[in-house]
PDB file of N, CA and C in Angstrom:
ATOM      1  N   UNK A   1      66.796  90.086 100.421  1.00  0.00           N
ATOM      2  CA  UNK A   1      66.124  88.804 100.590  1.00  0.00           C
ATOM      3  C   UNK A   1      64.688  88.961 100.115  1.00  0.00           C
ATOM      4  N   UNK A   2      64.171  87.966  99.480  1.00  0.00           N
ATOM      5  CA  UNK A   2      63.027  87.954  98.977  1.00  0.00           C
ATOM      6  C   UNK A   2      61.832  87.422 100.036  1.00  0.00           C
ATOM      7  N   UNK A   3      60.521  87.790  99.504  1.00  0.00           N
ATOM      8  CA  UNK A   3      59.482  87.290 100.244  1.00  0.00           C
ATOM      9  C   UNK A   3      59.119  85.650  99.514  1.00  0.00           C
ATOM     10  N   UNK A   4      59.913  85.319  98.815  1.00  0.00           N
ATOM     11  CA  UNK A   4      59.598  83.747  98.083  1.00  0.00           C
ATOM     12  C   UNK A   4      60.871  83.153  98.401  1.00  0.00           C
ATOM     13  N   UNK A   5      61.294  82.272  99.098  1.00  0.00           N
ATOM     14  CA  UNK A   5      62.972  81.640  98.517  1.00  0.00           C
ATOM     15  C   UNK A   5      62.378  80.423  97.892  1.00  0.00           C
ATOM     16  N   UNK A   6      63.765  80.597  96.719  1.00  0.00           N
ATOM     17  CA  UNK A   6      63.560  79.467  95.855  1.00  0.00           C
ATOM     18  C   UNK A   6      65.083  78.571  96.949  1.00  0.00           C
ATOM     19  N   UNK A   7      65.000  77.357  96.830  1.00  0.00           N
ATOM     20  CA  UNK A   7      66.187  76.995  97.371  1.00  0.00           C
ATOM     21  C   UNK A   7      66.526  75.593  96.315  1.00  0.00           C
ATOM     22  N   UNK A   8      67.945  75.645  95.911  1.00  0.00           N
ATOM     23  CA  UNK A   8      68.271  74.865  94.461  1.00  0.00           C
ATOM     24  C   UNK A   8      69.853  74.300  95.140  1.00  0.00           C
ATOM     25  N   UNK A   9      69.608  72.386  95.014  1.00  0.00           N
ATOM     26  CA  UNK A   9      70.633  72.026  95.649  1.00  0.00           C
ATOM     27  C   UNK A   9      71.765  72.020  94.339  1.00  0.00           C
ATOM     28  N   UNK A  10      72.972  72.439  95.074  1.00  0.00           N
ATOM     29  CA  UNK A  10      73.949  72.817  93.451  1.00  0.00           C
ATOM     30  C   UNK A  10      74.316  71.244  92.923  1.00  0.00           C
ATOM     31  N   UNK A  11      74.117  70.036  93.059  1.00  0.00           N
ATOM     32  CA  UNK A  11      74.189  69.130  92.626  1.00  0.00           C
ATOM     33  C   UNK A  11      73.149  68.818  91.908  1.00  0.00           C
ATOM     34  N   UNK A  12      71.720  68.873  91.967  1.00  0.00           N
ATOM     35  CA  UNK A  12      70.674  68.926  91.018  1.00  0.00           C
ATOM     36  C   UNK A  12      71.040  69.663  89.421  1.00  0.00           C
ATOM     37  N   UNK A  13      70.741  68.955  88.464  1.00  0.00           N
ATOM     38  CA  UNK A  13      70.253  69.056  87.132  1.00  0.00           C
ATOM     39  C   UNK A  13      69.713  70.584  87.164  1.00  0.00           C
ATOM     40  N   UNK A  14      68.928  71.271  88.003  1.00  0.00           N
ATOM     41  CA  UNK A  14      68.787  72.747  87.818  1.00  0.00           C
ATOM     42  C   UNK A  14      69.607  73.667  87.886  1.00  0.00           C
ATOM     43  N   UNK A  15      70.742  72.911  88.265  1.00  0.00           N
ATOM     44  CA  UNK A  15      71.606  74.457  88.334  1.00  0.00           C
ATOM     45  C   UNK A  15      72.838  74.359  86.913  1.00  0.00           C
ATOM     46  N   UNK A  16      72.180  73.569  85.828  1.00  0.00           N
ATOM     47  CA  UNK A  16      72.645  73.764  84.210  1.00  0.00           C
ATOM     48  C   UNK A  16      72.012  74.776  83.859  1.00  0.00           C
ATOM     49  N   UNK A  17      71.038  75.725  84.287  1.00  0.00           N
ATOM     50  CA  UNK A  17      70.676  76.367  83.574  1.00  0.00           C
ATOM     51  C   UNK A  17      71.076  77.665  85.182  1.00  0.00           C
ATOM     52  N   UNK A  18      70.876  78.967  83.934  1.00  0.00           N
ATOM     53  CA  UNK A  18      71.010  80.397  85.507  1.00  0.00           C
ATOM     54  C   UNK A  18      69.617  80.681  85.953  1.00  0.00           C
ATOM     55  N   UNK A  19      69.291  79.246  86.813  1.00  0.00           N
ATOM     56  CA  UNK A  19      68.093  79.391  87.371  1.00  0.00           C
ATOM     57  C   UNK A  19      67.554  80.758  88.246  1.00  0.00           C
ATOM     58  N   UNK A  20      69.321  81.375  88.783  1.00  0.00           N
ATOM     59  CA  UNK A  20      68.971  82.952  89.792  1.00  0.00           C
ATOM     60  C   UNK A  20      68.761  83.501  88.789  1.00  0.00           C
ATOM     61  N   UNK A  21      69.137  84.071  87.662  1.00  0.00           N
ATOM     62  CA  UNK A  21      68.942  85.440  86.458  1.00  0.00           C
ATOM     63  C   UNK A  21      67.609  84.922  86.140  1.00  0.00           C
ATOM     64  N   UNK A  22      66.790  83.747  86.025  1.00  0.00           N
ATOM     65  CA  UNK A  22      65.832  83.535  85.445  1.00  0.00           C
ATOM     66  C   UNK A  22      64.484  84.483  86.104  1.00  0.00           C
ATOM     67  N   UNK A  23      64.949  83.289  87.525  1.00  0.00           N
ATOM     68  CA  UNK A  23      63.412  83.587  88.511  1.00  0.00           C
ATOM     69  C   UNK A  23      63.628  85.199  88.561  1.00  0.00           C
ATOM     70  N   UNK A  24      64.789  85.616  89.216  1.00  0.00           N
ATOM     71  CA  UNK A  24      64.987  86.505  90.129  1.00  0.00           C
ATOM     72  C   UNK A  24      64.656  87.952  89.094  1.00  0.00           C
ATOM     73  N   UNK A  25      64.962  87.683  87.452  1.00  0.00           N
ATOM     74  CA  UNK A  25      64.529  88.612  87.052  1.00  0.00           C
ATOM     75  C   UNK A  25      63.009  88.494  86.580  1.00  0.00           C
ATOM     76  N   UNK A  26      62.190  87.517  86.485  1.00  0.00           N
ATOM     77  CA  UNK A  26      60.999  87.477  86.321  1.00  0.00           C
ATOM     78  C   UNK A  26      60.003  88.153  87.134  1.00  0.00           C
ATOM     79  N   UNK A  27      60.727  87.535  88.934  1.00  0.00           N
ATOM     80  CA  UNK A  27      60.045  87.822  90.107  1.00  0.00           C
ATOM     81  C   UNK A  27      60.927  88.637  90.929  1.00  0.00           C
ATOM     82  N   UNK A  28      60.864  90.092  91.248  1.00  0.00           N
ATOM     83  CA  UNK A  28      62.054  90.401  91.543  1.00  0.00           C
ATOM     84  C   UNK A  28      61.975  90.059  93.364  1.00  0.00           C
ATOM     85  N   UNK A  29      60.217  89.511  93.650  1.00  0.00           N
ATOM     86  CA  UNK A  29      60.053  89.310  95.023  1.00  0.00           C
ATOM     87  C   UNK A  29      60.743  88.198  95.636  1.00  0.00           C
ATOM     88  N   UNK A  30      61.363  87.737  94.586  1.00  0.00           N
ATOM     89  CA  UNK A  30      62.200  86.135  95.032  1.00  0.00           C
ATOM     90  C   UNK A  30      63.576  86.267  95.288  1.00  0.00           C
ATOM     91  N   UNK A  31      64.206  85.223  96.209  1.00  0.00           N
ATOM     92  CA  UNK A  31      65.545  85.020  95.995  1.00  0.00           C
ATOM     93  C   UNK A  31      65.936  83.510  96.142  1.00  0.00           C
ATOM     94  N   UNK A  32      66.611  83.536  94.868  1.00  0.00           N
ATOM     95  CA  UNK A  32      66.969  82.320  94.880  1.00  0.00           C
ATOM     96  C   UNK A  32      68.150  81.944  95.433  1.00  0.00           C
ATOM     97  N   UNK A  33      68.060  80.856  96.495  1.00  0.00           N
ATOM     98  CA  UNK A  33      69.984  80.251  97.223  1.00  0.00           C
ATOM     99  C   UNK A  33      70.075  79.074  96.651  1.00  0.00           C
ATOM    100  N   UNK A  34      71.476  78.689  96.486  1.00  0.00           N
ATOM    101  CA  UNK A  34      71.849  77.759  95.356  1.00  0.00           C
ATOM    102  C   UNK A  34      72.362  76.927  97.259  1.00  0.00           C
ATOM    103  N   UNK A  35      72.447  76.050  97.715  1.00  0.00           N
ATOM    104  CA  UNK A  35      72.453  74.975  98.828  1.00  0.00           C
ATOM    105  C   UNK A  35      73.830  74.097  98.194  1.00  0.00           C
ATOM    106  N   UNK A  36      74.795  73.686  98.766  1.00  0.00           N
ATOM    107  CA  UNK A  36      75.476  72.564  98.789  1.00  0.00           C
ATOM    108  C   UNK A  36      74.505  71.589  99.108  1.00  0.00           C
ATOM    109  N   UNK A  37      73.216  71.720  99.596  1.00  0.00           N
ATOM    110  CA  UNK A  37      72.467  70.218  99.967  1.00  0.00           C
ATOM    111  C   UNK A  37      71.430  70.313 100.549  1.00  0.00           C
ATOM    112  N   UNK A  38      70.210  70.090  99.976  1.00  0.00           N
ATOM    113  CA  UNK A  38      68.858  69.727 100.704  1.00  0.00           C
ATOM    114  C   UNK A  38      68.112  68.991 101.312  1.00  0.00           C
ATOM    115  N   UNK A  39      69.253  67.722 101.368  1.00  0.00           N
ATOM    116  CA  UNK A  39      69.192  66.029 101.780  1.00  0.00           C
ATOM    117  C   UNK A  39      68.017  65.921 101.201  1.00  0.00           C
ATOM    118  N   UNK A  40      67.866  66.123  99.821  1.00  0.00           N
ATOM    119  CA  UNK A  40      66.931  65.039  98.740  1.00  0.00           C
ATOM    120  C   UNK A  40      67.619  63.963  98.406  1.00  0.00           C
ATOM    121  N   UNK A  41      68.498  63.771  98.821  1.00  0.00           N
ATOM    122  CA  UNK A  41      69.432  62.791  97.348  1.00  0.00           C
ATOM    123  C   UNK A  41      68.731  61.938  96.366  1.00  0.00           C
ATOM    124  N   UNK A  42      67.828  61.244  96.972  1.00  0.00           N
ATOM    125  CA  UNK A  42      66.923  60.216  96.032  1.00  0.00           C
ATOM    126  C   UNK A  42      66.553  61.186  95.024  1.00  0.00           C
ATOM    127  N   UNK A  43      65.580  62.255  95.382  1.00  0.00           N
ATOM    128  CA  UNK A  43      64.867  63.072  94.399  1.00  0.00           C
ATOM    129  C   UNK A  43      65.901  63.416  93.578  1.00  0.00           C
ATOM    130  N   UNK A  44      67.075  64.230  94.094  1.00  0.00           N
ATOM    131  CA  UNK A  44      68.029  65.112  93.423  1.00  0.00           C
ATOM    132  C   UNK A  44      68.778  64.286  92.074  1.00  0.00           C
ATOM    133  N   UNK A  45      69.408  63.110  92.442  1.00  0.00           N
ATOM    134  CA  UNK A  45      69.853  62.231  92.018  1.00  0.00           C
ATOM    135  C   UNK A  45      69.020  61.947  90.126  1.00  0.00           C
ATOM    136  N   UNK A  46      67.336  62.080  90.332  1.00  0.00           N
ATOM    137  CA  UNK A  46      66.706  61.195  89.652  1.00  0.00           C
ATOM    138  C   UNK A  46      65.518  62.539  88.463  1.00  0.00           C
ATOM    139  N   UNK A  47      65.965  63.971  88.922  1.00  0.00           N
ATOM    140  CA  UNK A  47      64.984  64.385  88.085  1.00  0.00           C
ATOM    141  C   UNK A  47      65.072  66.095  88.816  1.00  0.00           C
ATOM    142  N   UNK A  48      64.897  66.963  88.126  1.00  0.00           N
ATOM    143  CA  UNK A  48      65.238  68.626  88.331  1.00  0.00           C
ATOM    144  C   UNK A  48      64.002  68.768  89.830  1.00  0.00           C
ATOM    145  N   UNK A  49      64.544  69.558  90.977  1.00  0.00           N
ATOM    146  CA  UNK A  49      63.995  70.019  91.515  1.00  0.00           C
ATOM    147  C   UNK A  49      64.277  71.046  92.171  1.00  0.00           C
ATOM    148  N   UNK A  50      63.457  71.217  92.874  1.00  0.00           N
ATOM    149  CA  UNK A  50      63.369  73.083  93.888  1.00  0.00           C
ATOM    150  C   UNK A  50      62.677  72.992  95.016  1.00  0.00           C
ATOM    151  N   UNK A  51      63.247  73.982  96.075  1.00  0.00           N
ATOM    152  CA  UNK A  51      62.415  73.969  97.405  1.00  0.00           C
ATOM    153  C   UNK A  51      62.108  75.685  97.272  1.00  0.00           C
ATOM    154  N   UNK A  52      60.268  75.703  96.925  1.00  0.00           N
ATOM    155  CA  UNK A  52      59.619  77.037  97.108  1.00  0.00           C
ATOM    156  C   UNK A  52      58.955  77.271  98.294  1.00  0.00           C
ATOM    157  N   UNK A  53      60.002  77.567  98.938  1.00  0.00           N
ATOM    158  CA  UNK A  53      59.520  78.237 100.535  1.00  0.00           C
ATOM    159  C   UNK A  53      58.814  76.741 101.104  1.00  0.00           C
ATOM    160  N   UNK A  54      59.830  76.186 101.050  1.00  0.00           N
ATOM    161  CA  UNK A  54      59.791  74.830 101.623  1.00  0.00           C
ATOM    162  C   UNK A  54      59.432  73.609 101.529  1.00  0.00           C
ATOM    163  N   UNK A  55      58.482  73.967 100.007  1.00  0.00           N
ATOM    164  CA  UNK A  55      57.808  72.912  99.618  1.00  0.00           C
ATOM    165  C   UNK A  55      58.379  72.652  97.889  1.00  0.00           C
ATOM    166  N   UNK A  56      58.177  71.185  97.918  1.00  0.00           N
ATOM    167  CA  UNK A  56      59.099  70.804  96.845  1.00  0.00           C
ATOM    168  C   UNK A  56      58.251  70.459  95.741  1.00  0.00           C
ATOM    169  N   UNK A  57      59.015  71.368  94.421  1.00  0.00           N
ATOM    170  CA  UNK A  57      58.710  71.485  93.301  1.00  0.00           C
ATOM    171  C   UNK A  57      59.223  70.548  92.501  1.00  0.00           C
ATOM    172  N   UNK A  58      59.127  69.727  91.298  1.00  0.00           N
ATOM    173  CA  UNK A  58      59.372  68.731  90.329  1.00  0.00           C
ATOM    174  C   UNK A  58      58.983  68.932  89.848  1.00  0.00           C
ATOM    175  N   UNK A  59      59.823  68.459  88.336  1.00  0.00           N
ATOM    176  CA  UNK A  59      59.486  68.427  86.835  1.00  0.00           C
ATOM    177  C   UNK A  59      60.168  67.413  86.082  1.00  0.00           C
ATOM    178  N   UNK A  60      59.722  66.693  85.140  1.00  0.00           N
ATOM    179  CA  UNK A  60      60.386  65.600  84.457  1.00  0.00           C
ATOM    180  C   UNK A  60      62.057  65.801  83.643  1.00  0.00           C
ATOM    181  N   UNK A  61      61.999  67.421  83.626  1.00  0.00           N
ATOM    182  CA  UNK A  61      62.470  68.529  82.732  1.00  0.00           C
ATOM    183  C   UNK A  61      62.697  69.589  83.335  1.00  0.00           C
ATOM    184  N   UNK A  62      64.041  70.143  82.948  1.00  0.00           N
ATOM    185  CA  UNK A  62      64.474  71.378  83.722  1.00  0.00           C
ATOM    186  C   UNK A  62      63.169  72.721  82.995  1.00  0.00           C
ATOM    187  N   UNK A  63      62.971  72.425  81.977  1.00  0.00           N
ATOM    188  CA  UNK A  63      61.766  73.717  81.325  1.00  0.00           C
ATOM    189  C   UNK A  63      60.789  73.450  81.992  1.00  0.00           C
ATOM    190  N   UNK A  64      59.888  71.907  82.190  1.00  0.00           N
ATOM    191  CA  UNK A  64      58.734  71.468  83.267  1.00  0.00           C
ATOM    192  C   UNK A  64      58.976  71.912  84.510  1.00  0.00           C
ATOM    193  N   UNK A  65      60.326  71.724  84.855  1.00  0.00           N
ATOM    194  CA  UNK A  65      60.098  72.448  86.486  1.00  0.00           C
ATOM    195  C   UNK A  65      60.231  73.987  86.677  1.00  0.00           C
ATOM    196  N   UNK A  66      61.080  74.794  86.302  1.00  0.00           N
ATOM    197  CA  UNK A  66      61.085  75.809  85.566  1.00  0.00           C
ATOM    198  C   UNK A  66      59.653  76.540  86.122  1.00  0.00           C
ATOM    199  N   UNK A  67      58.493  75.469  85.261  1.00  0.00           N
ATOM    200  CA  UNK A  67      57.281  76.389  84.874  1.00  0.00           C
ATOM    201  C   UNK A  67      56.216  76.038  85.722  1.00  0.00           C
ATOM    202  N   UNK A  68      57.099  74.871  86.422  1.00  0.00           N
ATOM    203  CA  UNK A  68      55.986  74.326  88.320  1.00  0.00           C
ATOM    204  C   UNK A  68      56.551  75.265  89.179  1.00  0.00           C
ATOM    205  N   UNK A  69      57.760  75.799  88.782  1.00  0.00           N
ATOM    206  CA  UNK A  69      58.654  76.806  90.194  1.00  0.00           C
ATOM    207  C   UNK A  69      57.417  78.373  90.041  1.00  0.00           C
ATOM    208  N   UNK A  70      57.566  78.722  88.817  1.00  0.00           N
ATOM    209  CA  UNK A  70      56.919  79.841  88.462  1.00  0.00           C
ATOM    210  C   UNK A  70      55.069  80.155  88.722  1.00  0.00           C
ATOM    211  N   UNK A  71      54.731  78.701  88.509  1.00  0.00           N
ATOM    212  CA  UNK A  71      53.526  78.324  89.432  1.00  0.00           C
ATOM    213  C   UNK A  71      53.139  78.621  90.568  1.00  0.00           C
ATOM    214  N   UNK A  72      54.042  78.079  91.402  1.00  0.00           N
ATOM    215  CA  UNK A  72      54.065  78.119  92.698  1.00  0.00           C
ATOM    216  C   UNK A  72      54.391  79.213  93.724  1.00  0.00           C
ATOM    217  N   UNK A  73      55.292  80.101  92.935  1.00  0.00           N
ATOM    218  CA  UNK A  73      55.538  81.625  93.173  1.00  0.00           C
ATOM    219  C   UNK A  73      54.813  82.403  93.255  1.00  0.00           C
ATOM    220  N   UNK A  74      53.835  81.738  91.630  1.00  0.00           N
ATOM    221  CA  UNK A  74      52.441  82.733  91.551  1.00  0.00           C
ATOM    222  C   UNK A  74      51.610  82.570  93.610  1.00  0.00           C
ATOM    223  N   UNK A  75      51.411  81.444  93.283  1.00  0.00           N
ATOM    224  CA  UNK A  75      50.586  80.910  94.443  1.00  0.00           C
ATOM    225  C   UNK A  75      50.923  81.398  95.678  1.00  0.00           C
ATOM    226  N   UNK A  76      52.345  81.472  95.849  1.00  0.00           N
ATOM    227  CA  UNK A  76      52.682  81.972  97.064  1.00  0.00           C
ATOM    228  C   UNK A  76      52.465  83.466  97.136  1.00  0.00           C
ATOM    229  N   UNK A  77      52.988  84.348  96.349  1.00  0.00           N
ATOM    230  CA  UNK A  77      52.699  85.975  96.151  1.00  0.00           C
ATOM    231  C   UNK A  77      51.143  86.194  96.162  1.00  0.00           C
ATOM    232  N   UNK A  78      50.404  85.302  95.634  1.00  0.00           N
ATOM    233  CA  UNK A  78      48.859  85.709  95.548  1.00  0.00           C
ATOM    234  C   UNK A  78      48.573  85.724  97.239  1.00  0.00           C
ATOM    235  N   UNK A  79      49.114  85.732  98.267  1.00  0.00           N
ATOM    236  CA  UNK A  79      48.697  85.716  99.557  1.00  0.00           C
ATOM    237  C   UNK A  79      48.910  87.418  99.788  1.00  0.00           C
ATOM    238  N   UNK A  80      49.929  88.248  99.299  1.00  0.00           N
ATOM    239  CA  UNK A  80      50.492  89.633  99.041  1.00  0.00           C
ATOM    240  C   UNK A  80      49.523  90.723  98.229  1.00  0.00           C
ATOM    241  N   UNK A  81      48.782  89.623  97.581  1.00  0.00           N
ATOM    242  CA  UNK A  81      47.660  90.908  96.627  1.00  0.00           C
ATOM    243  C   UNK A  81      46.177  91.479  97.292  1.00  0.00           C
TER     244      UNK A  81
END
């Protein structure tokens, strides 16, 4: 288990891409869980998102969110340095 969870509802637009091989090999401090459900539906429904340690990431674009998830990882790990 990681010190970051990414959490990715498997009905969201993010999970077209191998969002775990992405993060998880970028950041190996992360783990990403793929959720049957985050009760976004509105959000989920309407545009790629992510829950980074609880707080929710968006992007217009699975590459835009992608690179708000990787953001925010930074942000969270910078509490670790």
């Amino acid at each position: 288990m990681g010190i970051v969870l990414v959490d990715v509802c498997s009905g969201n637009v993010m999970t077209t891409v191998d969002i775990e091989q992405i993060i998880e090999t970028e950041f190996p401090e992360v783990a990403v869980i793929i959720n049957d459900c985050l009760s976004y539906c509105g959000l989920c429904g309407v545009r790629p998102f992510v829950l980074v340690n609880g707080k929710i990431v968006f992007g217009q674009t699975v590459d835009e969110c992608l690179d708000k998830i990787r953001e925010e990882i930074k942000k969270e790990l910078s509490v670790y340095e």
